[in-house]
C-alpha atoms as a PDB file:
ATOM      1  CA  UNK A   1       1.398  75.656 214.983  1.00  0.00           C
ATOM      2  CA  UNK A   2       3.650  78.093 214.051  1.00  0.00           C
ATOM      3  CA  UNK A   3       7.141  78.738 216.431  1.00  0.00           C
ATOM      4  CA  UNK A   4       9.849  80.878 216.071  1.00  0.00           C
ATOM      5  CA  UNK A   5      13.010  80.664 214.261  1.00  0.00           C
ATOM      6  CA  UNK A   6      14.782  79.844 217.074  1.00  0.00           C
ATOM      7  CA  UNK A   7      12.625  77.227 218.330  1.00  0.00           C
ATOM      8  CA  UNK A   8      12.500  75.623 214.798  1.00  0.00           C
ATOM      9  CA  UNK A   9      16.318  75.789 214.720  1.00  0.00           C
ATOM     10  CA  UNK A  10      16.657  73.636 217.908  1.00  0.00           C
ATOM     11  CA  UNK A  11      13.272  71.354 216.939  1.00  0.00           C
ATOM     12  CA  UNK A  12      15.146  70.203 213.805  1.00  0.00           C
ATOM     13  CA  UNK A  13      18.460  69.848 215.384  1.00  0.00           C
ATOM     14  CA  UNK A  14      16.691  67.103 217.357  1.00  0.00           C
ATOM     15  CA  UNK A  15      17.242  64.213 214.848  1.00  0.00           C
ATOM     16  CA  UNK A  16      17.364  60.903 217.424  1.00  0.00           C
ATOM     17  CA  UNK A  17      14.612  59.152 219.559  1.00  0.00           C
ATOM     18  CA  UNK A  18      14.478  59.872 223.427  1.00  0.00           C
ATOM     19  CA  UNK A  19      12.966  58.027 226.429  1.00  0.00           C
ATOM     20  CA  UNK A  20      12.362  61.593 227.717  1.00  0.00           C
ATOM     21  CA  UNK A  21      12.723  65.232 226.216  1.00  0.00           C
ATOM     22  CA  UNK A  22      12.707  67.651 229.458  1.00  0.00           C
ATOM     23  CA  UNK A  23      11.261  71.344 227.594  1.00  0.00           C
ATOM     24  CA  UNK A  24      12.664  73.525 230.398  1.00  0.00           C
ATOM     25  CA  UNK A  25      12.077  77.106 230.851  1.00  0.00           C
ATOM     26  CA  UNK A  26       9.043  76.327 228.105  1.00  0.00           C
ATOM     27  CA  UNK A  27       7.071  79.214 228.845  1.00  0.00           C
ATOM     28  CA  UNK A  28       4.013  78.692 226.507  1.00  0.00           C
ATOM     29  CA  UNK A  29       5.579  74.817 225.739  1.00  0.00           C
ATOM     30  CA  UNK A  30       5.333  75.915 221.850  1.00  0.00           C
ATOM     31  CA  UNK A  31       8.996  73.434 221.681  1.00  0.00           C
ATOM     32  CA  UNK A  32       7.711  70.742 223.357  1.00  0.00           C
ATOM     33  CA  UNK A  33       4.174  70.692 222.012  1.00  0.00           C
ATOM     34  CA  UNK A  34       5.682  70.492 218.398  1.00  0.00           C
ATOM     35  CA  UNK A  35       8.252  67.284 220.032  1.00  0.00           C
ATOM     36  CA  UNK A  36       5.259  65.946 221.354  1.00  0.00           C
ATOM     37  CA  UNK A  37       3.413  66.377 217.879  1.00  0.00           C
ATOM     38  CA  UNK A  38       5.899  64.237 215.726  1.00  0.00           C
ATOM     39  CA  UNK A  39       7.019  61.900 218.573  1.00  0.00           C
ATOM     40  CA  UNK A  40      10.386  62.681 219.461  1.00  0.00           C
ATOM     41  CA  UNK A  41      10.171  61.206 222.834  1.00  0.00           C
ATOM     42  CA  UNK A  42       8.299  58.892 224.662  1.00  0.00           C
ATOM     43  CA  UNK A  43       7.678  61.057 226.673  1.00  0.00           C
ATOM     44  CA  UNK A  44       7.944  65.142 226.817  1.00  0.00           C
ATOM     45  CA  UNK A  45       8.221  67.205 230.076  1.00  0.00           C
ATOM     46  CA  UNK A  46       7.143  70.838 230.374  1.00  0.00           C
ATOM     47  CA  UNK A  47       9.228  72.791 233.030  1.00  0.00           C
ATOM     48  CA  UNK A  48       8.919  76.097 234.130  1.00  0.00           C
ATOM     49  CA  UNK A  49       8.188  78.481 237.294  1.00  0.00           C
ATOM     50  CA  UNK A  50       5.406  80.571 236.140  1.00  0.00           C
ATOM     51  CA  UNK A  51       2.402  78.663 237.650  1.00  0.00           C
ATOM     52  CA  UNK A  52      -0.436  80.381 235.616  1.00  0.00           C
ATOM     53  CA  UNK A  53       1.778  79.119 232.395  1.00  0.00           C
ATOM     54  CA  UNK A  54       2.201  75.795 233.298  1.00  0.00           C
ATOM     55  CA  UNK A  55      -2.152  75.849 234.691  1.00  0.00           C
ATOM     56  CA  UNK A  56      -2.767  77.126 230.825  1.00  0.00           C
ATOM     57  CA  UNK A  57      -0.250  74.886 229.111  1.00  0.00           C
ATOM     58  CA  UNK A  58      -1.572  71.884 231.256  1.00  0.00           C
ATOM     59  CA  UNK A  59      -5.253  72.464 229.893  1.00  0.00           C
ATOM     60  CA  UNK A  60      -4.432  72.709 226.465  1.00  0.00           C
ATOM     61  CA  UNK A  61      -2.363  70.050 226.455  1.00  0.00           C
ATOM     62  CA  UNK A  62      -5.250  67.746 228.139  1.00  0.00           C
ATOM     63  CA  UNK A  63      -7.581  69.135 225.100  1.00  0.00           C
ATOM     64  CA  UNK A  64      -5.306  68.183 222.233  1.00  0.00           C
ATOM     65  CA  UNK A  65      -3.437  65.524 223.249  1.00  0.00           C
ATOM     66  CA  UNK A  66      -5.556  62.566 224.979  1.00  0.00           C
ATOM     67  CA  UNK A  67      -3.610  60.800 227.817  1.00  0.00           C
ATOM     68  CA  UNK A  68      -2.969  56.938 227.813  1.00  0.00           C
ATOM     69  CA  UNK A  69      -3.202  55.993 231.341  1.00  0.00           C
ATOM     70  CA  UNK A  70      -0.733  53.136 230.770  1.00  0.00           C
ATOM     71  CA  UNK A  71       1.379  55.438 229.643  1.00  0.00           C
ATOM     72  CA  UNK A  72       1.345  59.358 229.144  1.00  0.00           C
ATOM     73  CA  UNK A  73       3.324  60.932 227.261  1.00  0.00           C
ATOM     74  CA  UNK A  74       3.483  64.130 228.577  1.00  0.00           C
ATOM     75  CA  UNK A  75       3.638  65.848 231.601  1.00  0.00           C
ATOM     76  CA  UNK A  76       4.006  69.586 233.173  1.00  0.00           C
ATOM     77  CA  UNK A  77       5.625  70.575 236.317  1.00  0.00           C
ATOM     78  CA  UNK A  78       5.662  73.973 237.913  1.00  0.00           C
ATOM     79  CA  UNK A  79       9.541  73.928 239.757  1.00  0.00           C
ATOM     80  CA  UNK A  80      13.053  74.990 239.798  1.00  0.00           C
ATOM     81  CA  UNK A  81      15.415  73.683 236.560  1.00  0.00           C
ATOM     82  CA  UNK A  82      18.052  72.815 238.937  1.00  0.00           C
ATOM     83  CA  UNK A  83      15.359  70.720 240.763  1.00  0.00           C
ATOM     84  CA  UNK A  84      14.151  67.818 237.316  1.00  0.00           C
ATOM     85  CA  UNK A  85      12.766  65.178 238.948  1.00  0.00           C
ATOM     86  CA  UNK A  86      15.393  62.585 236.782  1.00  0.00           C
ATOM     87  CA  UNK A  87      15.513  60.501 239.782  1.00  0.00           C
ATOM     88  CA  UNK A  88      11.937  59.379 238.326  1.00  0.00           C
ATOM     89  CA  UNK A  89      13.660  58.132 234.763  1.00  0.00           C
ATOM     90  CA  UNK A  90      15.446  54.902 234.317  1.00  0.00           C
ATOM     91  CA  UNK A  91      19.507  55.494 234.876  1.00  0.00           C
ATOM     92  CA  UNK A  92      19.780  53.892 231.563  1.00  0.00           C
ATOM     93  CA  UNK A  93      17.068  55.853 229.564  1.00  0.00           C
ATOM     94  CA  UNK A  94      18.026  58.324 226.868  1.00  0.00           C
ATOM     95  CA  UNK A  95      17.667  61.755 228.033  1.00  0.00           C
ATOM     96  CA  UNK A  96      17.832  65.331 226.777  1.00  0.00           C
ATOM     97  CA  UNK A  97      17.431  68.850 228.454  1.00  0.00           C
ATOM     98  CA  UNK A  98      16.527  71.686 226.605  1.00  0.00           C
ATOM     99  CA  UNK A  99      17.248  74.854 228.277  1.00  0.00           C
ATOM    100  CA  UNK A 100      16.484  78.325 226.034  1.00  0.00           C
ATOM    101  CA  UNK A 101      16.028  81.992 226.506  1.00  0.00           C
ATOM    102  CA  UNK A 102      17.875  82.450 229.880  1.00  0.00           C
ATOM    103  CA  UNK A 103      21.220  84.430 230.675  1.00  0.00           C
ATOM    104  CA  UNK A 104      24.763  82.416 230.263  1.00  0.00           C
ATOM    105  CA  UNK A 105      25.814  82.837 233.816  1.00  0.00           C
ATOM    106  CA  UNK A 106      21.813  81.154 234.872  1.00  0.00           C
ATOM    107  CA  UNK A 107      22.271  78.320 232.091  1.00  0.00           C
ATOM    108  CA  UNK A 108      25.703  77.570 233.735  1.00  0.00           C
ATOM    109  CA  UNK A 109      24.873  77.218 237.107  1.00  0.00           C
ATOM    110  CA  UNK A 110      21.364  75.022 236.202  1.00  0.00           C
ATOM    111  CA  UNK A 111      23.339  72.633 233.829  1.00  0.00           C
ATOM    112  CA  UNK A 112      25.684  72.290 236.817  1.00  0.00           C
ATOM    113  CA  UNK A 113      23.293  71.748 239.482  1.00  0.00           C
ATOM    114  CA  UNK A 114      21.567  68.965 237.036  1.00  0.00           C
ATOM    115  CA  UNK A 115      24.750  67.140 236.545  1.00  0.00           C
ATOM    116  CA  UNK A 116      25.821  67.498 240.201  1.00  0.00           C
ATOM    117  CA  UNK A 117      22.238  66.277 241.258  1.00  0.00           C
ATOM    118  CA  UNK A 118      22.423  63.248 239.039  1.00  0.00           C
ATOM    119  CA  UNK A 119      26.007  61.898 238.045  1.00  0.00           C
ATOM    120  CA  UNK A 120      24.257  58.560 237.209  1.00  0.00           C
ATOM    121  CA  UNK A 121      22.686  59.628 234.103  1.00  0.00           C
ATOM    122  CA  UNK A 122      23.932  60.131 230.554  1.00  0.00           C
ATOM    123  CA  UNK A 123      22.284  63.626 229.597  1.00  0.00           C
ATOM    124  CA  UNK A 124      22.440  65.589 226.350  1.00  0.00           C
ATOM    125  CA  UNK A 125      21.493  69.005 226.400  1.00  0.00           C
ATOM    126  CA  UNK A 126      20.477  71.829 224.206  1.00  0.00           C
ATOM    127  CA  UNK A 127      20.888  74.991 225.252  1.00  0.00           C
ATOM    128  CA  UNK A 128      20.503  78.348 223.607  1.00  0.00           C
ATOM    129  CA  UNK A 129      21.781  81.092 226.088  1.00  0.00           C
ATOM    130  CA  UNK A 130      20.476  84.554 225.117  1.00  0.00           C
ATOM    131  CA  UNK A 131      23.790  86.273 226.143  1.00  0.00           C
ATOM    132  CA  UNK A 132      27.485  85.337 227.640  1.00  0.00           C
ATOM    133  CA  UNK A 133      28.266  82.893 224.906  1.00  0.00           C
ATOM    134  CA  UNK A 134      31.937  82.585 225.171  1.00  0.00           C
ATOM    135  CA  UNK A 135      31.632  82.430 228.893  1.00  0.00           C
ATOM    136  CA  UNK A 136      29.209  79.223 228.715  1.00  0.00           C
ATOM    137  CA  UNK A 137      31.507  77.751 225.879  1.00  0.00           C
ATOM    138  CA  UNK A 138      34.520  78.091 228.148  1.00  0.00           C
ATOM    139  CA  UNK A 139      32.288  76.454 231.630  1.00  0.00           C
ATOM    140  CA  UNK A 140      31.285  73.724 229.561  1.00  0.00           C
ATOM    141  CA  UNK A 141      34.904  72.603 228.541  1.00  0.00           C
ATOM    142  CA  UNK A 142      35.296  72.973 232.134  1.00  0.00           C
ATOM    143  CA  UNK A 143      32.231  70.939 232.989  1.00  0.00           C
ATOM    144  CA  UNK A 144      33.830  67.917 230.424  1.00  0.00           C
ATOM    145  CA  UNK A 145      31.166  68.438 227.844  1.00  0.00           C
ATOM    146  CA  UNK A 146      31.682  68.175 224.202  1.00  0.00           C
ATOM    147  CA  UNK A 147      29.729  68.841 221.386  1.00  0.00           C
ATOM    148  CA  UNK A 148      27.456  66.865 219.248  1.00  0.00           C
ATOM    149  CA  UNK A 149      26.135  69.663 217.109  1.00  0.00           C
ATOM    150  CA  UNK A 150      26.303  73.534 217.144  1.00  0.00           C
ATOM    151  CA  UNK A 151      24.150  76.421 215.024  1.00  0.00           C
ATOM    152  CA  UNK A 152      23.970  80.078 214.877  1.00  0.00           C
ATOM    153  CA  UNK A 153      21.165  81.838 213.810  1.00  0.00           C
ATOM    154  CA  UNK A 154      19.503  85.412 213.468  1.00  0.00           C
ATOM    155  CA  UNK A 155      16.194  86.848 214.793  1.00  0.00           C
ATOM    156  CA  UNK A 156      14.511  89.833 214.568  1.00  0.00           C
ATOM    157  CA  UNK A 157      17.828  91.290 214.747  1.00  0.00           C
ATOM    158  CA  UNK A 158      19.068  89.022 217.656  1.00  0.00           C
ATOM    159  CA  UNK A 159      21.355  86.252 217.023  1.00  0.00           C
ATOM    160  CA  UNK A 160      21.477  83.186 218.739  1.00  0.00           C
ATOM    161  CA  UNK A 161      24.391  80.213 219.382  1.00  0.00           C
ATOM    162  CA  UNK A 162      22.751  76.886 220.172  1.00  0.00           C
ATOM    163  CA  UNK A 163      24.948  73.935 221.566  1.00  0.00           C
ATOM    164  CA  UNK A 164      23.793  70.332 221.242  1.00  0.00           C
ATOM    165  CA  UNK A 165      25.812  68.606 224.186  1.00  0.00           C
ATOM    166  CA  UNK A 166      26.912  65.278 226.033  1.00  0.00           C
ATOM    167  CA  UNK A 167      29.943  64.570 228.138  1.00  0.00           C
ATOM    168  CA  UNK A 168      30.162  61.238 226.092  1.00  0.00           C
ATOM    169  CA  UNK A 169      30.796  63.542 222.757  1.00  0.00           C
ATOM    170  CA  UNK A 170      33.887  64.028 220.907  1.00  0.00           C
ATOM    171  CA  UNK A 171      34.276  67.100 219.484  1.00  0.00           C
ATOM    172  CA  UNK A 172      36.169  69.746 221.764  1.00  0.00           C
ATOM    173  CA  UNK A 173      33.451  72.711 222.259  1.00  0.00           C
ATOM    174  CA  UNK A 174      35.620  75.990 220.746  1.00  0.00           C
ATOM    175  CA  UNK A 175      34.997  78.848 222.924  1.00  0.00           C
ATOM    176  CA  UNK A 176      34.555  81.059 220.008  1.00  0.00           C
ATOM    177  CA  UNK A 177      32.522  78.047 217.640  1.00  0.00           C
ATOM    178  CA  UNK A 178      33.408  75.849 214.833  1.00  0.00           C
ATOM    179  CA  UNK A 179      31.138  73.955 213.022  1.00  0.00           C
ATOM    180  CA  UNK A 180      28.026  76.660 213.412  1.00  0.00           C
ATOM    181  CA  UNK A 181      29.971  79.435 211.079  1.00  0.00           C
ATOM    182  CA  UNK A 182      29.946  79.375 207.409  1.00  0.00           C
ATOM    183  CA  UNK A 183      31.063  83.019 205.916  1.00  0.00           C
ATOM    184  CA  UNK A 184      29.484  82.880 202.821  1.00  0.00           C
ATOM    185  CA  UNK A 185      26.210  83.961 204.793  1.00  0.00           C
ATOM    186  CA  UNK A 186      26.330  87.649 205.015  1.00  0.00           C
ATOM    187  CA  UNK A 187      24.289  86.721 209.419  1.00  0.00           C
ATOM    188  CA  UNK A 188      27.680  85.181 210.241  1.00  0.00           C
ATOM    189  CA  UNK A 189      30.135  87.702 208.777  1.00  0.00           C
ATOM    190  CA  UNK A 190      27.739  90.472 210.709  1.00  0.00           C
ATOM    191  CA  UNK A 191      27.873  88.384 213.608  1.00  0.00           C
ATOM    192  CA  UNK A 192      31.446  87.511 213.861  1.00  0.00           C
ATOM    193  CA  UNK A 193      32.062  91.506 213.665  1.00  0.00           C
ATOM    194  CA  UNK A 194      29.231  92.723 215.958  1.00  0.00           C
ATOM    195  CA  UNK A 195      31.648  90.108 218.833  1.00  0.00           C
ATOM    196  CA  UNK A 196      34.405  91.666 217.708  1.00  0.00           C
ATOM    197  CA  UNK A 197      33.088  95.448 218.746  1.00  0.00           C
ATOM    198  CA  UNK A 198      31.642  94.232 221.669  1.00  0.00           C
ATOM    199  CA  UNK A 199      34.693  92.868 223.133  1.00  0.00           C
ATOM    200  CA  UNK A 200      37.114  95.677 221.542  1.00  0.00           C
ATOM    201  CA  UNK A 201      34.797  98.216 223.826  1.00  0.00           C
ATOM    202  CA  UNK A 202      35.512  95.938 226.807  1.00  0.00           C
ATOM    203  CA  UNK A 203      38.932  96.244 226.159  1.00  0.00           C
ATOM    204  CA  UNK A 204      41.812  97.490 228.295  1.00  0.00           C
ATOM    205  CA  UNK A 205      45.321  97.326 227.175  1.00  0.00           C
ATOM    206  CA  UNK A 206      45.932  95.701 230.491  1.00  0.00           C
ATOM    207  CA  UNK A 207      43.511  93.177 230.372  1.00  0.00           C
ATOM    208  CA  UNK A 208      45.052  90.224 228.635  1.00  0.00           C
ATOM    209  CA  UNK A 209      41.898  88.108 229.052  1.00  0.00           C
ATOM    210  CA  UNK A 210      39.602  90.121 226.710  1.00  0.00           C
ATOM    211  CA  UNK A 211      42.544  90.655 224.163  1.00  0.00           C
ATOM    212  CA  UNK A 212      42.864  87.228 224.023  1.00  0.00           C
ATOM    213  CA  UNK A 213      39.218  86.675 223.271  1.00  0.00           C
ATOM    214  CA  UNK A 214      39.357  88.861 220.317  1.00  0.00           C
ATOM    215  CA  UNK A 215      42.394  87.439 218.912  1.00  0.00           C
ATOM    216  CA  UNK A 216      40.403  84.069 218.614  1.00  0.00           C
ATOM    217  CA  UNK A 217      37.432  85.289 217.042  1.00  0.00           C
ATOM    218  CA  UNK A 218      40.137  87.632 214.497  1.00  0.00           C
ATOM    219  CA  UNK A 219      41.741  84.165 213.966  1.00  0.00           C
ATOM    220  CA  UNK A 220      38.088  82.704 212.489  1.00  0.00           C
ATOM    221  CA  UNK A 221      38.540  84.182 209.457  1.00  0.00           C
ATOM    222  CA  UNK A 222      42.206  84.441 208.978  1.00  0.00           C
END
């Protein structure tokens, strides 16, 4: 099965083994389905809201991949991000979230709600906000997370910053990114300067807060 660019992106950033892989926000569960192909988990959870989705998604998944009853490796559920059932999952079980395709300020507040919900587990996450990036950069410092891998890539026009998260990390997560640029590649010198407009239009000679953001992403390539 073919999946986009982004989705490939974050499938090969996932290089470990996981008890459980939670695919949220999976819409048609292409992600997940191609986890669930290679075996990246034990186990692979589908979340999203959109009931006929998850009805669909649930049937195909029945027809292609058979269930043990012992133990299944896969399951959907039809709910709220902020509400994962973790409290399901063994405290010491290796866990990651994948959340993708929602706004920064929405990504924020369900990371926080998952973490506030369930301080007794050790969660990665991978999360690819569509919008807002500095913003989530600068609540996840806030939030104690540091990073464990970072990429940038462009789509149909669109580009897209995906973090690879824990709080038990060790690299400090730059508001601006580190290890996801590489100017030689003609995306990230068109991305760096598309920020740079965006934020120079926002711009008020009063507001130190913006200024400042543009003098860190001037200082990438200095």
């Amino acid at each position: 099965m073919k999946i986009s660019k982004r989705l490939n992106t974050i499938n090969n950033m996932i290089t470990n083994q996981y008890d459980h892989i939670w695919d949220c926000c999976c819409d048609h569960g292409q992600l997940g389905i191609k986890l669930l192909a290679r075996q990246a988990a034990s186990k692979v959870h589908f979340v999203d809201v959109v009931a006929p989705l998850m009805t669909e998604l649930e049937a195909k998944l029945q027809q292609f991949f058979s269930i043990n009853p012992d133990h299944k490796n896969w399951q959907v559920y039809c709910l709220d991000v902020a509400k994962l059932p973790l409290q399901n999952t063994c405290k010491k079980s290796k866990q990651l979230i994948i959340i993708a395709g929602v706004g920064g300020d929405l990504l924020v507040e369900l990371v926080n709600s998952i973490i506030k919900n369930h301080p007794e587990h050790n969660l990665e996450f991978l999360l690819c906000p569509v919008h807002h990036h500095f913003k989530v950069r600068k609540s996840l410092n806030e939030l104690e997370f540091c990073l464990i891998d970072e990429a940038l890539i462009r789509e149909n026009n669109r580009f897209y910053e995906v973090l690879h998260i824990s709080q038990t990390a060790k690299q400090v997560i730059s508001p601006v990114g580190s290890i996801m640029w590489d100017f030689t590649r003609k995306d990230d010198k068109d991305y760096l300067t598309k920020t740079i407009k965006h934020y120079k239009r926002m711009a008020q000679k009063t507001d130190k807060e913006i200024l400042n953001i543009i003098k860190q992403y001037q200082a990438l390539t200095a």
